[in-house]
Protein backbone atom coordinates (compact mmCIF):
# COMPACT_ATOMS: atom_id res chain seq x y z
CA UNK A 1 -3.27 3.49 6.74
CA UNK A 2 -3.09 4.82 3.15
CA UNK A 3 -5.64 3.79 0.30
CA UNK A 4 -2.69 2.21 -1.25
CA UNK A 5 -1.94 -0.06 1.62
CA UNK A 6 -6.13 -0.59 2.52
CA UNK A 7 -6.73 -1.72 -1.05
CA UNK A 8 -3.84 -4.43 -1.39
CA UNK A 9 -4.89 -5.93 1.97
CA UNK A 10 -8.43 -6.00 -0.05
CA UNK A 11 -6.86 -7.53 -2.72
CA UNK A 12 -5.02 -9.86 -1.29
CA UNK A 13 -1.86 -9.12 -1.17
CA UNK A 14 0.93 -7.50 -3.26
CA UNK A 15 1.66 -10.10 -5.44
CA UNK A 16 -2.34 -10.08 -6.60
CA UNK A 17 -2.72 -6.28 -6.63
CA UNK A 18 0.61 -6.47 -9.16
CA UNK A 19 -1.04 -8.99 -11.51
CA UNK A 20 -4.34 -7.27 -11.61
CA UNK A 21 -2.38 -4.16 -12.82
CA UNK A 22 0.54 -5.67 -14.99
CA UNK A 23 3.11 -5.05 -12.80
CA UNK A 24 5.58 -6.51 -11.17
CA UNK A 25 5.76 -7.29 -6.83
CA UNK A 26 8.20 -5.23 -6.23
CA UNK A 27 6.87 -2.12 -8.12
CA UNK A 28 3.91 -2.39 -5.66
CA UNK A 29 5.99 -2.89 -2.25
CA UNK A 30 7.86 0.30 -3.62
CA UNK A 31 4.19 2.25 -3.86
CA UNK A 32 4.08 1.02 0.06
CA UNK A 33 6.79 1.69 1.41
CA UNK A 34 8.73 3.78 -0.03
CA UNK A 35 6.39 6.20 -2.12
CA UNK A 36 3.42 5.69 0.59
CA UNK A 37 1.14 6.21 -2.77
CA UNK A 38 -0.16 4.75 -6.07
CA UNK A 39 1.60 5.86 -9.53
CA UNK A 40 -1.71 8.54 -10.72
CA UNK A 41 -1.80 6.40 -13.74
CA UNK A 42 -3.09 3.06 -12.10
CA UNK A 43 -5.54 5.18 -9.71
CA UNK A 44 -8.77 4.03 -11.61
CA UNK A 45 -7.95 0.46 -11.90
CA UNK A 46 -7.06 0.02 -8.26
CA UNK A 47 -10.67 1.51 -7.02
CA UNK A 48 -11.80 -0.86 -9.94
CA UNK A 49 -9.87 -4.08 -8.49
CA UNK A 50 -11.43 -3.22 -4.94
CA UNK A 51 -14.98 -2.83 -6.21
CA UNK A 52 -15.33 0.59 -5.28
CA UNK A 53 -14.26 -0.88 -1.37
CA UNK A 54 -11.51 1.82 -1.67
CA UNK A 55 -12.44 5.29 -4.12
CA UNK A 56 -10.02 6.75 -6.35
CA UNK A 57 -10.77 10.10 -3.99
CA UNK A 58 -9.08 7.79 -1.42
CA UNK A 59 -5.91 7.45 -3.74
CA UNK A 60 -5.82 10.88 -4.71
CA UNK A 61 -5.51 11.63 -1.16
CA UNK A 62 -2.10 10.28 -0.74
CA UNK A 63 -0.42 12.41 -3.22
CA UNK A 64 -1.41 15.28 -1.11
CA UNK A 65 0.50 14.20 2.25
């Protein structure tokens, strides 16, 4: 599973991850399934929304695969 994925089932879902950051749904089911990663720029505030449940060393991971 990729942090992406592991911190919007924290969340709650994608809708919830999306408000938390701004965004809209369907930029985050893009970061899923197409991209398999978070946009660098939101890194931070993801680990943030997950209280640490899912590190931005997680994250960072996914942009190397």
């Amino acid at each position: 599973m990729s942090a992406i994925a592991k911190a919007v089932e924290i969340i709650g879902g994608q809708t919830a991850l999306a408000n938390i950051l701004g965004v809209k749904q369907a930029h985050v089911w893009n970061w899923l399934r197409v991209h398999k990663r978070s946009p660098a720029k939101y890194i931070r505030r993801i680990s943030k929304a997950t209280n640490g449940q899912v590190t931005e060393s997680e994250l960072l991971k996914d942009h190397e695969v």
